[in-house]
N, C-alpha and C. Protein backbone atom coordinates (compact mmCIF):
# COMPACT_ATOMS: atom_id res chain seq x y z
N UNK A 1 36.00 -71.25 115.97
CA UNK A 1 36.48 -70.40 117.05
C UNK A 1 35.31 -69.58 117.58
N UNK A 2 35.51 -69.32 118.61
CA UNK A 2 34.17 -68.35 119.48
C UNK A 2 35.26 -67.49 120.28
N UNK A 3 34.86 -66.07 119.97
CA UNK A 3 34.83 -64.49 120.20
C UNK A 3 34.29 -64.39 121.53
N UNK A 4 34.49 -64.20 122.56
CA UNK A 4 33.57 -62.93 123.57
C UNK A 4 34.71 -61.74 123.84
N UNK A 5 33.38 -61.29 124.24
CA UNK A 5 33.33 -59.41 123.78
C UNK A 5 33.06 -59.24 125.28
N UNK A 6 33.73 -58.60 126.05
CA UNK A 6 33.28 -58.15 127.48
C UNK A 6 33.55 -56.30 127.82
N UNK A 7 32.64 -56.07 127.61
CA UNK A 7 32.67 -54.30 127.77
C UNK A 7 32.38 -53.97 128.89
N UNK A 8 33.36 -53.04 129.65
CA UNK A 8 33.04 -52.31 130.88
C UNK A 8 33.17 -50.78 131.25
N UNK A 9 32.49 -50.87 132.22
CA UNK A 9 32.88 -49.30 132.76
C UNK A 9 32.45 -49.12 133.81
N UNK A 10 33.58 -49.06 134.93
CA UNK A 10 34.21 -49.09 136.40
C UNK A 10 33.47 -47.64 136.71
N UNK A 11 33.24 -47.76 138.35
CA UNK A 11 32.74 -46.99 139.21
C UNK A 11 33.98 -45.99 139.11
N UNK A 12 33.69 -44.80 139.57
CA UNK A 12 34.72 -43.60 139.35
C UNK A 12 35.61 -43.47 140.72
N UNK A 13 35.19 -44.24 141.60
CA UNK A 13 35.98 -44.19 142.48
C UNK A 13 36.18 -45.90 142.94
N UNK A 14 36.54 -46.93 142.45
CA UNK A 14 37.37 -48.09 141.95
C UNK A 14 38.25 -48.16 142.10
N UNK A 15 38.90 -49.28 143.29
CA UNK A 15 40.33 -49.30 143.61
C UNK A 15 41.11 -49.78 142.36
N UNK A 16 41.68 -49.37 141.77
CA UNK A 16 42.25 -49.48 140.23
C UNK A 16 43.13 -50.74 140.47
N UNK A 17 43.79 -50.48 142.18
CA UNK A 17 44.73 -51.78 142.47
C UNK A 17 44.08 -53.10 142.66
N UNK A 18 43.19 -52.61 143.30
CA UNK A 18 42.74 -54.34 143.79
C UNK A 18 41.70 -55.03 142.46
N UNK A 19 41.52 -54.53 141.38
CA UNK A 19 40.87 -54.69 140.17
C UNK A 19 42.03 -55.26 139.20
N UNK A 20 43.35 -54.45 139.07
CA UNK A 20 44.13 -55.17 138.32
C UNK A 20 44.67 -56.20 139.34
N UNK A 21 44.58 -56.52 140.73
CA UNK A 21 44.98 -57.92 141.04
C UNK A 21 43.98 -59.01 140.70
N UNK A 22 42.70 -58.72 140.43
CA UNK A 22 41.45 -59.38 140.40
C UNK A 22 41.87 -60.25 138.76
N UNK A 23 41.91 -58.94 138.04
CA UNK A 23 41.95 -59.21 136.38
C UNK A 23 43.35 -60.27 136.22
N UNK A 24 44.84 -59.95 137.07
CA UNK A 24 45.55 -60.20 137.04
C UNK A 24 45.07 -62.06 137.37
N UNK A 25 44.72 -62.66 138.40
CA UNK A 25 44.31 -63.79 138.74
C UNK A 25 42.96 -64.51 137.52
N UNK A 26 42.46 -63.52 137.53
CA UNK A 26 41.64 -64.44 136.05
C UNK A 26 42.34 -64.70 134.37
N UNK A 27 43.18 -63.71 134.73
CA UNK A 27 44.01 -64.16 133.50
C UNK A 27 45.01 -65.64 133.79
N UNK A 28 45.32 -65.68 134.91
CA UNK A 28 46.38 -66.56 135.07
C UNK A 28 45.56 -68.38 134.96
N UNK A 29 44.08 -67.47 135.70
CA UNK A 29 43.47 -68.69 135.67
C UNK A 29 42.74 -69.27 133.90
N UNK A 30 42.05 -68.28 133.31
CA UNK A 30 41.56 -68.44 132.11
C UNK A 30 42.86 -69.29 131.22
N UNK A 31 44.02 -68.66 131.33
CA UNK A 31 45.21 -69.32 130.34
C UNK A 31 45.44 -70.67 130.98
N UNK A 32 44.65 -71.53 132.10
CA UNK A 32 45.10 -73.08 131.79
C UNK A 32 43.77 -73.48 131.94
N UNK A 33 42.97 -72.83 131.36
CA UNK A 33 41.31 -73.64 130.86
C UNK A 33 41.67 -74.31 129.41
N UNK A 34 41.05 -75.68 129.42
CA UNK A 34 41.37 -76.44 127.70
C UNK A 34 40.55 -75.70 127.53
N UNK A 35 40.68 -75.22 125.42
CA UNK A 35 40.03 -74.51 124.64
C UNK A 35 40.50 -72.93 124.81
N UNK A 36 40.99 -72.36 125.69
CA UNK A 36 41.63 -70.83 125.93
C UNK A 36 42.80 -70.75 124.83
N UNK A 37 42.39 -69.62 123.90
CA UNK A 37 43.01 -69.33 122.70
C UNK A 37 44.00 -68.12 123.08
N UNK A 38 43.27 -67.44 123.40
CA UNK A 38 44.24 -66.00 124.11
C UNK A 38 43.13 -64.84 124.30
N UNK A 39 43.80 -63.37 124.80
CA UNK A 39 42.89 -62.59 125.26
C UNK A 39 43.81 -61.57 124.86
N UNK A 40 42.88 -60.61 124.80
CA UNK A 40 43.81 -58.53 124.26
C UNK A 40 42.93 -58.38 125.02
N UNK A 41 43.06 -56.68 125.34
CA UNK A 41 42.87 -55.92 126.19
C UNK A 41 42.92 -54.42 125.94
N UNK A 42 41.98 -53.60 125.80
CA UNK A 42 41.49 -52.32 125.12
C UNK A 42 41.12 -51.17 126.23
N UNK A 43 41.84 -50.16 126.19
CA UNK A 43 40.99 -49.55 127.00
C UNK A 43 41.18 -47.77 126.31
N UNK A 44 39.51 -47.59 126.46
CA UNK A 44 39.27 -46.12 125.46
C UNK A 44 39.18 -45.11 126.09
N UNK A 45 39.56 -43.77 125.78
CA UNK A 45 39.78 -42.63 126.34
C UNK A 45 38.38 -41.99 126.85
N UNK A 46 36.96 -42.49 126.77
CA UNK A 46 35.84 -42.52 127.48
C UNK A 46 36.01 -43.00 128.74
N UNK A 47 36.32 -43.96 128.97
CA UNK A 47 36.57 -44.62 130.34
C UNK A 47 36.30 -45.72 130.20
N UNK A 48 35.72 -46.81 128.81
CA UNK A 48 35.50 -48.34 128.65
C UNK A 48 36.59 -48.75 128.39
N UNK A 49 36.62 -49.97 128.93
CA UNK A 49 37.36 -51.43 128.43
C UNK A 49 36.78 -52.50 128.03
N UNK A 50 37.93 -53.10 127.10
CA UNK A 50 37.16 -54.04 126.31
C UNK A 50 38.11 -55.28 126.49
N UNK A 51 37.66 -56.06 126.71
CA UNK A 51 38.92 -57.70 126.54
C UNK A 51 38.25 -58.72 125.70
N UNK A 52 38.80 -58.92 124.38
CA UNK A 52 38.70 -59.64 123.44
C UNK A 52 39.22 -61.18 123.86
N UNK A 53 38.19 -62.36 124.20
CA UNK A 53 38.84 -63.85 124.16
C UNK A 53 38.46 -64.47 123.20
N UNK A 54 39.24 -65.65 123.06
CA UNK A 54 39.37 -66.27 122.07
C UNK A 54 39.43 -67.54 122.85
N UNK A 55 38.39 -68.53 122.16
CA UNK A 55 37.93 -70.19 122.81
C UNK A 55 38.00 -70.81 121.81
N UNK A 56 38.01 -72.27 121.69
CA UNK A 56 37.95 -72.80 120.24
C UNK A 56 36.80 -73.11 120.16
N UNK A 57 35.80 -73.44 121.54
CA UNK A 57 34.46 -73.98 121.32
C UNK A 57 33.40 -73.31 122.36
N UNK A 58 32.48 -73.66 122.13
CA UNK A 58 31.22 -72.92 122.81
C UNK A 58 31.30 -73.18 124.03
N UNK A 59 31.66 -75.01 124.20
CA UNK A 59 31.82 -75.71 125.54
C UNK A 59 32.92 -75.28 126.71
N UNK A 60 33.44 -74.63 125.85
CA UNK A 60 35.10 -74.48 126.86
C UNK A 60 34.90 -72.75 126.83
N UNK A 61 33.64 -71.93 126.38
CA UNK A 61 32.95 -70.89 126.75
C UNK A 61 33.28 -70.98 127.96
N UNK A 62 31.38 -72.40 127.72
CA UNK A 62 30.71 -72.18 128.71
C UNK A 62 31.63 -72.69 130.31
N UNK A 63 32.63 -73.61 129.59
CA UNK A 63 33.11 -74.43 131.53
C UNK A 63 33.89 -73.06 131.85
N UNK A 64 34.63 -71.87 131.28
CA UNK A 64 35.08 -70.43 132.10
C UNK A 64 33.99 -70.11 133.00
N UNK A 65 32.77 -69.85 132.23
CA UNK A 65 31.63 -69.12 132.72
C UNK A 65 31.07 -69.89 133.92
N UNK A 66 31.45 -70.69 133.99
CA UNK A 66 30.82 -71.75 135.01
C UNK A 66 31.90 -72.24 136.46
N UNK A 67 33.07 -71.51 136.27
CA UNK A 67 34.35 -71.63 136.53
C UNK A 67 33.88 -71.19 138.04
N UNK A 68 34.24 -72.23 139.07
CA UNK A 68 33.61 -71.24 140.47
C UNK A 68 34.06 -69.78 140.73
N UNK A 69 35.55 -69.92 140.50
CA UNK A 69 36.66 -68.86 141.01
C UNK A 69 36.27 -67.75 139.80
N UNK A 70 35.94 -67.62 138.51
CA UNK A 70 35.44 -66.88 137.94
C UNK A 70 34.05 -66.59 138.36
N UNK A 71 33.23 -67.38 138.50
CA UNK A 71 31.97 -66.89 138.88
C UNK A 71 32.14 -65.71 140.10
N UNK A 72 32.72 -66.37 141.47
CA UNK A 72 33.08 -65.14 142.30
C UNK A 72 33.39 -64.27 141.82
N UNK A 73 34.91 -64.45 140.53
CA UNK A 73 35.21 -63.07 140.72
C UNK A 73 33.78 -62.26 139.42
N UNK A 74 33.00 -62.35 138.85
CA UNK A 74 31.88 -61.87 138.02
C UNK A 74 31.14 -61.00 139.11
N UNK A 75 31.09 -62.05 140.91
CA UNK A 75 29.85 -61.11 141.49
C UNK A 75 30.72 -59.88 142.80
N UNK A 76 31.86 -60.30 142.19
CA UNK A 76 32.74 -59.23 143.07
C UNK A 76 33.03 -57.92 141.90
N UNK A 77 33.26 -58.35 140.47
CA UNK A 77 32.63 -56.95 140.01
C UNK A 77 31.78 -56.39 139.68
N UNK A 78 30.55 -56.96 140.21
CA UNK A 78 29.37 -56.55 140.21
C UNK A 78 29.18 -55.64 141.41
N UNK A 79 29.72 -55.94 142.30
CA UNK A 79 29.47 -55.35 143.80
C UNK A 79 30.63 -54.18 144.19
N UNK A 80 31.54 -54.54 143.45
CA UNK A 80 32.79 -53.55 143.29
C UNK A 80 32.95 -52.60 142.75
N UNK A 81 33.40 -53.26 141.68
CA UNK A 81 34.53 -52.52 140.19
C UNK A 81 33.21 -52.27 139.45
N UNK A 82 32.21 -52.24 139.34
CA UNK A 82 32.04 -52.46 137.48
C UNK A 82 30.17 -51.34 137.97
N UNK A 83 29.94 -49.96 136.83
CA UNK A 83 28.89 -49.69 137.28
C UNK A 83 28.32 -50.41 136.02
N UNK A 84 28.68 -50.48 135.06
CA UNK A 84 27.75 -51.35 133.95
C UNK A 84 29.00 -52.30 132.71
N UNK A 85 27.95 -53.27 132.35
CA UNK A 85 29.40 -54.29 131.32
C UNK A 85 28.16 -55.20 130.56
N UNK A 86 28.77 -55.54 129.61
CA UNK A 86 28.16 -56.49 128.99
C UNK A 86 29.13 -57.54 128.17
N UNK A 87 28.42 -58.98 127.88
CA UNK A 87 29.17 -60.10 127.54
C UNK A 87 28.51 -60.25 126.22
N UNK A 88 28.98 -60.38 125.01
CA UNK A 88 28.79 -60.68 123.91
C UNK A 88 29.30 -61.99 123.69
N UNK A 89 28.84 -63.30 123.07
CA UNK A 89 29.63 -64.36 122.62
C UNK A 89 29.08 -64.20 121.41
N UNK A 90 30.23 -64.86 120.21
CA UNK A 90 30.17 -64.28 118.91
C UNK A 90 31.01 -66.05 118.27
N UNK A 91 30.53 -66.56 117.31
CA UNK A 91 31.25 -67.52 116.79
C UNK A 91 31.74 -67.12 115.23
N UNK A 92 32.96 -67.46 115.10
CA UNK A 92 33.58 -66.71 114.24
C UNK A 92 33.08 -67.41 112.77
N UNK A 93 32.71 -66.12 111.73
CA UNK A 93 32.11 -66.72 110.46
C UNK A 93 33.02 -67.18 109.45
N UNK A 94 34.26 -65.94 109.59
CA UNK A 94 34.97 -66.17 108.71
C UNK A 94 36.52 -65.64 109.58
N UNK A 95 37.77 -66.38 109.06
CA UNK A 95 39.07 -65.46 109.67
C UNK A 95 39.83 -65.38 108.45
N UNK A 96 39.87 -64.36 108.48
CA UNK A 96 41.32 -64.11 107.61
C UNK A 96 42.48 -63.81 108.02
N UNK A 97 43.96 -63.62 107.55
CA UNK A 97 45.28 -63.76 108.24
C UNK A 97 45.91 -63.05 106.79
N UNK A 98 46.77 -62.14 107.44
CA UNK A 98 47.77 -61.77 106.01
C UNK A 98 48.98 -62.47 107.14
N UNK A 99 49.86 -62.77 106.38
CA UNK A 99 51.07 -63.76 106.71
C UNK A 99 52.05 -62.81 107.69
N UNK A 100 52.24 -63.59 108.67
CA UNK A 100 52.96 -62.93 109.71
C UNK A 100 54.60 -63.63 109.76
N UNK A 101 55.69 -62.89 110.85
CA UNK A 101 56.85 -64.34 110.94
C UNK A 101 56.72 -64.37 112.07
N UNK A 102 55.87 -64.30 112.70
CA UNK A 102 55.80 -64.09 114.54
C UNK A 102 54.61 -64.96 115.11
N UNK A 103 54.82 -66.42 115.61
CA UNK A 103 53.54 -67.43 115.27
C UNK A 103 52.84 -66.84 117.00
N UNK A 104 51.63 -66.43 117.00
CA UNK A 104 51.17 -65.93 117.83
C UNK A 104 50.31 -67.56 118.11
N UNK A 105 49.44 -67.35 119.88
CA UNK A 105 48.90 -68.51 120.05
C UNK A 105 47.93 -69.14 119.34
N UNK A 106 47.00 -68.03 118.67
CA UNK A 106 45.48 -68.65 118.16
C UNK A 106 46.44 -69.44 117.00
N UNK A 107 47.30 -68.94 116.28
CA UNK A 107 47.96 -69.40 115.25
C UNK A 107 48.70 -70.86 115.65
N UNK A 108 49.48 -70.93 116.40
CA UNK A 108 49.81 -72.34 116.71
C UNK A 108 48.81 -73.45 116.90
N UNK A 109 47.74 -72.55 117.61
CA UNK A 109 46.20 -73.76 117.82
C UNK A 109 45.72 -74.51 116.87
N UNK A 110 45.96 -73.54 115.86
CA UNK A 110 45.01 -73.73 114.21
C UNK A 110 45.99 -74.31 113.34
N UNK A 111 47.69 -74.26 114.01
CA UNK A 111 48.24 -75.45 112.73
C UNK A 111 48.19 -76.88 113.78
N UNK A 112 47.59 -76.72 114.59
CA UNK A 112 47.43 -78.60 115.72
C UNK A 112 46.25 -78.81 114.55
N UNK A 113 45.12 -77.95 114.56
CA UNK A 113 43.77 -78.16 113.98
C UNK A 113 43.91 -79.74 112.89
C-alpha cells in the first residue's frame, strides 16, 4: 500500500466555496481511478489541512498525479486556494488492524488481495 500525505494552508481570503466544489470534483474523480483505496480528511485549529490517500501501488500514484483534470486542478490551487502545501508519498512498512465489525474500503481491498 502507498500513503500520500498532502498538507495545506489556504490564502486567508479563499473562496471556501469554490475550493470545496474543486475538492468536491477530485474526490469524485480520484474514487474511480484503479488502485484508489480511500481518502480522510483533517483539518487543524492552526488553519492546516491534511488529506490522507490510500493507493495500492506507486503506479496508480503516479497515473492520479498525471491525471489531466487533476493536474489542472493542482495549478488552480496554486494560483488560488493554496499559499503553501506539500505532497509526501510514503509506502507502507508495516499495517496493523485491531478487529473491527464495520468492513471499511482499504479492508475489503486487502481480503480481494
Amino acid at each position: 500500500m502507498v500513503v500520500v500525505v498532502f498538507r495545506s494552508r489556504s490564502h486567508e481570503d479563499v473562496n471556501l466555496e469554490e475550493l470545496s466544489v474543486l475538492y468536491e470534483r477530485m474526490y469524485a474523480l480520484v474514487s474511480t481511478m484503479p488502485g484508489f483505496i480511500g481518502v480522510k480528511d483533517f483539518q487543524a485549529e492552526d488553519g492546516e489541512a491534511v488529506s490522507i490517500a490510500e493507493f495500492d501501488t506507486l503506479e496508480h500514484v503516479a497515473a492520479w498525479r498525471e491525471h489531466s483534470e487533476h493536474q489542472a486542478a493542482q495549478e488552480r490551487g496554486r494560483k488560488e486556494f493554496f499559499k503553501e502545501y506539500s505532497t509526501q508519498v510514503c509506502t507502507v512498512m508495516r499495517d496493523s488492524h485491531f478487529p473491527s465489525t464495520v468492513a471499511t474500503k482499504r479492508e475489503a481491498h486487502e481480503a480481494t488481495e
